[in-house]
C-alpha atoms as a PDB file:
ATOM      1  CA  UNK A   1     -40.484  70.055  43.348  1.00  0.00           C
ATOM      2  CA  UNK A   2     -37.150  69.369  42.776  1.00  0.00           C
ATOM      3  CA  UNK A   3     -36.444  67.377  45.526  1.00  0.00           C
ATOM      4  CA  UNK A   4     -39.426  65.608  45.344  1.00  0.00           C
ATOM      5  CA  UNK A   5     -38.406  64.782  41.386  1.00  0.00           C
ATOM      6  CA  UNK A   6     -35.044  63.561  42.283  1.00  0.00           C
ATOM      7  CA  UNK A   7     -36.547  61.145  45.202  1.00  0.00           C
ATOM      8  CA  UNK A   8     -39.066  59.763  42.737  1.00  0.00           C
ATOM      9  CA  UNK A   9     -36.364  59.554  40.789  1.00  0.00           C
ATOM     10  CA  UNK A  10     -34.106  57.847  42.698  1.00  0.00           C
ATOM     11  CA  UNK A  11     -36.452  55.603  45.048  1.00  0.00           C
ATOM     12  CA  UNK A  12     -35.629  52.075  45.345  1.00  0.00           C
ATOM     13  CA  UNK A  13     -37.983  50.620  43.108  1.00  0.00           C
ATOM     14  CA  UNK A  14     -37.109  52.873  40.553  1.00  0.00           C
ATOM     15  CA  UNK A  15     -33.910  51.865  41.027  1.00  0.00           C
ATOM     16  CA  UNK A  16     -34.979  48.248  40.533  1.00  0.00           C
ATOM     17  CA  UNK A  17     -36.807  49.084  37.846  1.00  0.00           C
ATOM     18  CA  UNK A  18     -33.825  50.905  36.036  1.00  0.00           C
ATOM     19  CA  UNK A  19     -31.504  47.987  36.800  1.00  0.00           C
ATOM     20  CA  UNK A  20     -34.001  45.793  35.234  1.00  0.00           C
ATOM     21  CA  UNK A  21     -34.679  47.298  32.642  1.00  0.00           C
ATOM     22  CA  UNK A  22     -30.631  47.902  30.981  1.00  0.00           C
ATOM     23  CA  UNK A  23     -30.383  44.300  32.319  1.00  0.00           C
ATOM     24  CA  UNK A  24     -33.241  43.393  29.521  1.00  0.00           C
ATOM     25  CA  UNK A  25     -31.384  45.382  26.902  1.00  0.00           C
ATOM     26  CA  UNK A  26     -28.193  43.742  27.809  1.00  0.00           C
ATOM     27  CA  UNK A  27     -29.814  40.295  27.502  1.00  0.00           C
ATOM     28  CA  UNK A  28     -31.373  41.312  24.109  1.00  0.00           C
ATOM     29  CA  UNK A  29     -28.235  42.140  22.674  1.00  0.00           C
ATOM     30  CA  UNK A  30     -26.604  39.032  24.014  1.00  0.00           C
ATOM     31  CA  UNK A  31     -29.210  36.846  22.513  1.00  0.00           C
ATOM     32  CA  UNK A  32     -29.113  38.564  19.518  1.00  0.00           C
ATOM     33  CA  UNK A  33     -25.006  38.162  19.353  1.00  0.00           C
ATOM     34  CA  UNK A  34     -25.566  34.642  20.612  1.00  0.00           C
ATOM     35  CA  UNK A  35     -27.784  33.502  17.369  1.00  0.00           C
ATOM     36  CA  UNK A  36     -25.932  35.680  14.868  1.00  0.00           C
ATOM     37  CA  UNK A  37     -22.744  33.631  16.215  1.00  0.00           C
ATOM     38  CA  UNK A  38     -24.836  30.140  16.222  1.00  0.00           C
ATOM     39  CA  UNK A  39     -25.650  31.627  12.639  1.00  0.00           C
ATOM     40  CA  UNK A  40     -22.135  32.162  11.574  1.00  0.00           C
ATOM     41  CA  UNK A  41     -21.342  28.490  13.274  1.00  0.00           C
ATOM     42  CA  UNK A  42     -23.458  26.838  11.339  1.00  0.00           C
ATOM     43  CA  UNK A  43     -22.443  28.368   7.923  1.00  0.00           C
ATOM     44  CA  UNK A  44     -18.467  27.207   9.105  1.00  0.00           C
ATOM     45  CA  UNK A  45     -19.742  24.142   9.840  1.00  0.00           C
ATOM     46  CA  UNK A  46     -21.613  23.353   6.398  1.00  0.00           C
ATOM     47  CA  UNK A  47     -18.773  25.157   4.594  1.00  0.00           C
ATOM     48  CA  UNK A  48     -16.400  22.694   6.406  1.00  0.00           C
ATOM     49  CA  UNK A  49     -18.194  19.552   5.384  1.00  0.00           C
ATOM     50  CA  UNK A  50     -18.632  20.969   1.524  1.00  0.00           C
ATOM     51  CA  UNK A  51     -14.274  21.516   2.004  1.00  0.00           C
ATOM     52  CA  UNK A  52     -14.104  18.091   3.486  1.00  0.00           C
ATOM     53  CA  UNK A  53     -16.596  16.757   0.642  1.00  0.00           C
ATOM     54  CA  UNK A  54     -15.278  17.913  -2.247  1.00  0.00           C
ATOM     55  CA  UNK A  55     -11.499  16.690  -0.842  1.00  0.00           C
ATOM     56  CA  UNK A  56     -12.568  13.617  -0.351  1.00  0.00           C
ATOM     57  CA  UNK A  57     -14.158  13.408  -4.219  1.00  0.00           C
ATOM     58  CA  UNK A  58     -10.684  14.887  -5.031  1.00  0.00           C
ATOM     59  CA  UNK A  59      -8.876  12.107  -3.281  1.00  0.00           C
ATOM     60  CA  UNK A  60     -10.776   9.605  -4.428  1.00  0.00           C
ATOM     61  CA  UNK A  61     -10.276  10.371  -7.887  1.00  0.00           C
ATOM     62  CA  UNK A  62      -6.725  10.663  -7.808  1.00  0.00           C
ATOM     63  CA  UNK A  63      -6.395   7.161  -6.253  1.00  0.00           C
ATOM     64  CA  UNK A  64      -8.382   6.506  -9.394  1.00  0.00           C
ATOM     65  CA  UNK A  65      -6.219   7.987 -11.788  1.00  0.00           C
ATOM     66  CA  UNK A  66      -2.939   6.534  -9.789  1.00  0.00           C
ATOM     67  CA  UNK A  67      -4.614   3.288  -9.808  1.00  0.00           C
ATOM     68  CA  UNK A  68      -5.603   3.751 -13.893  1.00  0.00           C
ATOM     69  CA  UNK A  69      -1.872   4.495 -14.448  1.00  0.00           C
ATOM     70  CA  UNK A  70      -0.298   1.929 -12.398  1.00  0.00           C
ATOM     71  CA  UNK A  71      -2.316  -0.706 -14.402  1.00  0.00           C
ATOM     72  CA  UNK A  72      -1.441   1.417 -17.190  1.00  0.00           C
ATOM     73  CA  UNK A  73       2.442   1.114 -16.596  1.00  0.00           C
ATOM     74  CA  UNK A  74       2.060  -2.695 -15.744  1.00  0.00           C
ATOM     75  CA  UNK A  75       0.438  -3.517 -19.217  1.00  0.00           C
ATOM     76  CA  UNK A  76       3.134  -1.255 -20.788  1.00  0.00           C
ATOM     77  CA  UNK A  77       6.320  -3.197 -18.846  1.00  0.00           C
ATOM     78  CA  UNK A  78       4.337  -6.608 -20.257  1.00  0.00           C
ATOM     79  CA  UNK A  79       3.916  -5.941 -23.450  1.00  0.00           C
ATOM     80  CA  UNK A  80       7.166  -3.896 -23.934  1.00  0.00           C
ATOM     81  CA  UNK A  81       8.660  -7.813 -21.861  1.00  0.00           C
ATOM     82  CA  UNK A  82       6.785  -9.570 -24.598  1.00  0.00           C
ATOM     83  CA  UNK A  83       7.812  -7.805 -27.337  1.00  0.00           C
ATOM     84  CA  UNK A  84      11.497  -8.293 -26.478  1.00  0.00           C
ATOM     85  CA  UNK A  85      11.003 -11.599 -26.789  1.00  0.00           C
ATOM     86  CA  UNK A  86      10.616 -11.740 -30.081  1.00  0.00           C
ATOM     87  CA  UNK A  87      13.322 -13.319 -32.275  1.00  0.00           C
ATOM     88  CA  UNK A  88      13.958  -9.985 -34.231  1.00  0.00           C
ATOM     89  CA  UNK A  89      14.443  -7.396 -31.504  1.00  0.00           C
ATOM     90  CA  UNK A  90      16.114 -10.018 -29.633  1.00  0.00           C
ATOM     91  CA  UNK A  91      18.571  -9.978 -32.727  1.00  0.00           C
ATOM     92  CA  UNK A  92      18.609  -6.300 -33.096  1.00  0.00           C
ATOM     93  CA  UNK A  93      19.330  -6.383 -28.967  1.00  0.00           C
ATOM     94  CA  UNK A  94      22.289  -8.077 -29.011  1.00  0.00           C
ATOM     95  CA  UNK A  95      23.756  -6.079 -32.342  1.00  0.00           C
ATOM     96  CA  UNK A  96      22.958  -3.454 -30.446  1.00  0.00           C
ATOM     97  CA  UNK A  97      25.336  -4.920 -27.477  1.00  0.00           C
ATOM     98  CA  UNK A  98      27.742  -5.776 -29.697  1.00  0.00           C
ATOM     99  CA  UNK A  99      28.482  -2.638 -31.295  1.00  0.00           C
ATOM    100  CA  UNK A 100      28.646  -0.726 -27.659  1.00  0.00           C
ATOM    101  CA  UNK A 101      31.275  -2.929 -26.943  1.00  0.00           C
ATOM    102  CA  UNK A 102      33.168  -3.253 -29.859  1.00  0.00           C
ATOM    103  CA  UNK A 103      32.679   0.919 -29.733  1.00  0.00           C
ATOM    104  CA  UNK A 104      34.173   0.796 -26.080  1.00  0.00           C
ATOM    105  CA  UNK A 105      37.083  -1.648 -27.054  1.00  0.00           C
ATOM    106  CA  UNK A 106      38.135   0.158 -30.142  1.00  0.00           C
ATOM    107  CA  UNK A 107      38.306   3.195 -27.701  1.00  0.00           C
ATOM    108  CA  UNK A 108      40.302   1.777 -25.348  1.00  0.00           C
ATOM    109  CA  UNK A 109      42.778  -0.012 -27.130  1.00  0.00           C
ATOM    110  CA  UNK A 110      45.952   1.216 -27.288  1.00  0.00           C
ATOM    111  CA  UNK A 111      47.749   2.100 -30.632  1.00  0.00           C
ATOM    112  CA  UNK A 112      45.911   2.312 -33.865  1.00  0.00           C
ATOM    113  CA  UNK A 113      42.350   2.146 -32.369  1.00  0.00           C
ATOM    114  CA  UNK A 114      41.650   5.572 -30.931  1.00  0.00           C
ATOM    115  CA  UNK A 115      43.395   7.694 -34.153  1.00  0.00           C
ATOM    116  CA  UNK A 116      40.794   5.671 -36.128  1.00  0.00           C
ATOM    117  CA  UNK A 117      38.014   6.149 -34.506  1.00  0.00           C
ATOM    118  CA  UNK A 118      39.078   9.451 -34.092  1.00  0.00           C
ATOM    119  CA  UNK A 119      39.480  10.159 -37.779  1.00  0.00           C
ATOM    120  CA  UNK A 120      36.075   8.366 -38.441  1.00  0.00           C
ATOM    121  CA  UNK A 121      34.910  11.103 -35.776  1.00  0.00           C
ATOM    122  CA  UNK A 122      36.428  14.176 -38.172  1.00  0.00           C
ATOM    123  CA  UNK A 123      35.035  12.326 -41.030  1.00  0.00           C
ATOM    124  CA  UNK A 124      31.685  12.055 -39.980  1.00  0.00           C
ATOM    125  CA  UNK A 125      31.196  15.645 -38.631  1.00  0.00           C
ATOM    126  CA  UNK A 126      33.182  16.866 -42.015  1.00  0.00           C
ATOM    127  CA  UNK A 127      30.467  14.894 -43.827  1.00  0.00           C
ATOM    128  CA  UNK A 128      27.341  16.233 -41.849  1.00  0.00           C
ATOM    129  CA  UNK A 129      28.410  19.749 -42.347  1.00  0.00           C
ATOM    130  CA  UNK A 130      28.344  19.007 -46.291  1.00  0.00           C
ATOM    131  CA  UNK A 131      25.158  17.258 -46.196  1.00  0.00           C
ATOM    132  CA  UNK A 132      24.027  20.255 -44.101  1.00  0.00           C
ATOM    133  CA  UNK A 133      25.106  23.070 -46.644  1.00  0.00           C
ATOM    134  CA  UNK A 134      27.686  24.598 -44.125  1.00  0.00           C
ATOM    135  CA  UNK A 135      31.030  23.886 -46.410  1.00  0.00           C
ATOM    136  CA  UNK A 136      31.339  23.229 -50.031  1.00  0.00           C
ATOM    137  CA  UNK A 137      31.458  19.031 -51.060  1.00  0.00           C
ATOM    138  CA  UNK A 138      34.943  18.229 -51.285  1.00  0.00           C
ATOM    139  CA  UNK A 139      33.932  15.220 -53.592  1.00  0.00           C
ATOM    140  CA  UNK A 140      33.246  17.991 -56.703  1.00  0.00           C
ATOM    141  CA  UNK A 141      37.042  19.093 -55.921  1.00  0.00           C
ATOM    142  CA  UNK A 142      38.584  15.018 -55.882  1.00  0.00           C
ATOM    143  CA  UNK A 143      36.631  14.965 -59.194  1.00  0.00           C
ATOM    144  CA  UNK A 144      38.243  18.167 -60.461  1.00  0.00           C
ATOM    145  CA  UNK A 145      41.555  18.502 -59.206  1.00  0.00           C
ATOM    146  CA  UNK A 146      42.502  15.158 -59.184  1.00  0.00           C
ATOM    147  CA  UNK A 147      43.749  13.203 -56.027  1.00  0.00           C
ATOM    148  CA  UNK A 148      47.269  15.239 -55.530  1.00  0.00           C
ATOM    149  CA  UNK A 149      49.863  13.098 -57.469  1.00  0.00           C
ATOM    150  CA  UNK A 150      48.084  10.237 -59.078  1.00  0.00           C
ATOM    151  CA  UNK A 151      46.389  12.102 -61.849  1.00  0.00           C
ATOM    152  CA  UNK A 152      42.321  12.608 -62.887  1.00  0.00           C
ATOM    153  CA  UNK A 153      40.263   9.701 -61.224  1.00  0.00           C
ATOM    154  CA  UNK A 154      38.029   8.681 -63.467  1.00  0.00           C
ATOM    155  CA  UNK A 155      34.300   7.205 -62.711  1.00  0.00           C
ATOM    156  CA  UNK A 156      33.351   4.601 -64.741  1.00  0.00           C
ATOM    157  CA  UNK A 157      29.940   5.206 -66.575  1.00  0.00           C
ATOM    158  CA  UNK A 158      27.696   2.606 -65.468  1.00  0.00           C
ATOM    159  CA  UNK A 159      27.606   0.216 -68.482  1.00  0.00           C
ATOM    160  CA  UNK A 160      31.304   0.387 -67.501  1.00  0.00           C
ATOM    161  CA  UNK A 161      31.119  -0.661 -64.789  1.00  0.00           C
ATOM    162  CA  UNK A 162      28.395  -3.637 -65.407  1.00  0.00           C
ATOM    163  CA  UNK A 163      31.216  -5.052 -68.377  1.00  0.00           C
ATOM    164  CA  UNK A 164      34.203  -5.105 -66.086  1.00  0.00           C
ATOM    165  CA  UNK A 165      32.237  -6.874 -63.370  1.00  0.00           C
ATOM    166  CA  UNK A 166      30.987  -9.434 -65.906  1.00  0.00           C
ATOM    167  CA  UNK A 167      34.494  -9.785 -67.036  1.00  0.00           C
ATOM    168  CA  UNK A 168      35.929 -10.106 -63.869  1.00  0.00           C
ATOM    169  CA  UNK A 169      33.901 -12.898 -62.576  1.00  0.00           C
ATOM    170  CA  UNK A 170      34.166 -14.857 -65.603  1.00  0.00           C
ATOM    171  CA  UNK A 171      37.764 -14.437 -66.186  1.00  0.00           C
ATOM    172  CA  UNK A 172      40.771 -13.496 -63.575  1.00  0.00           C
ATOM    173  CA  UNK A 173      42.351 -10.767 -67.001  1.00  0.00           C
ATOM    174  CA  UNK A 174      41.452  -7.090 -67.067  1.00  0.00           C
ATOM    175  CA  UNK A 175      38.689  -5.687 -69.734  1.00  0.00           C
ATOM    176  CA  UNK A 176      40.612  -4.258 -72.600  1.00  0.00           C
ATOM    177  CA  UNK A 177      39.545  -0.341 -73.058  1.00  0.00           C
END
């Protein structure tokens, strides 16, 4: 019986039958890999076009927004044109100029200019750190002390002041005290 089992077993339709049979499970599993990749193709393909969408809407508004600014930046360069053409900033312009260059000369002339503007420098930064609470006003100590040599400088109180100017103009004497 065992012989007859194994050619049973082993005839050649079995055989044939065997061979067909894995080569329908082989072709079921390659069908079924074949859709799950046509599966998987199609979800690249619609996730591609979504990418490819939404760049495009992403594109499209930044060309928008360039093309908001750049009108943006033209009405700014017209209207900041225009409004140098008015008499007053033209005016306020050219002070402007002048002082930059009167500023550069003064610099760069030699002798007195530079230890002026130099002292006008010290002056102004000894001034800010006053105003700023950083040293104590030297003006209370000119008041106080004097001015070294000259005596007590004495302000004027303001009707003073008003009298000698009146007298001055109408008259080339000094008020009497």
């Amino acid at each position: 019986m065992d012989q007859s089992f194994t050619q049973t077993l082993f005839s050649p339709i079995n055989t044939f039958v065997y061979g067909f049979l894995l080569g329908a499970v082989f072709l079921v599993m390659s069908l079924y890999s074949h859709w799950k990749t046509k599966r998987e193709f199609k979800r690249y393909k619609l996730h591609l076009s979504d990418k490819l969408e939404l760049d495009a809407r992403q594109l499209q508004d930044s060309n928008k927004e360039r093309t908001r600014l750049s009108q943006e930046n033209e009405h700014m360069r017209l209207q900041v044109a225009r409004l140098s053409e008015r008499n007053d900033n033209k005016l306020q312009r050219e002070l402007e100029i002048m002082a930059r260059a009167e500023k550069h000369m003064l610099i760069n002339a030699p002798g007195f200019a530079p230890a002026w503007e130099l002292a006008k420098a010290n002056a102004l930064t000894q001034i800010q750190s006053e105003e700023s609470g950083q040293s104590f006003p030297q003006k209370i100590f000119r008041k106080l002390m004097g001015t070294g040599g000259q005596g007590a400088v004495v302000a004027l109180p303001a009707d003073a002041a008003s009298k000698s100017a009146e007298g001055s103009s109408s008259s080339s004497q000094p008020p009497a005290a």
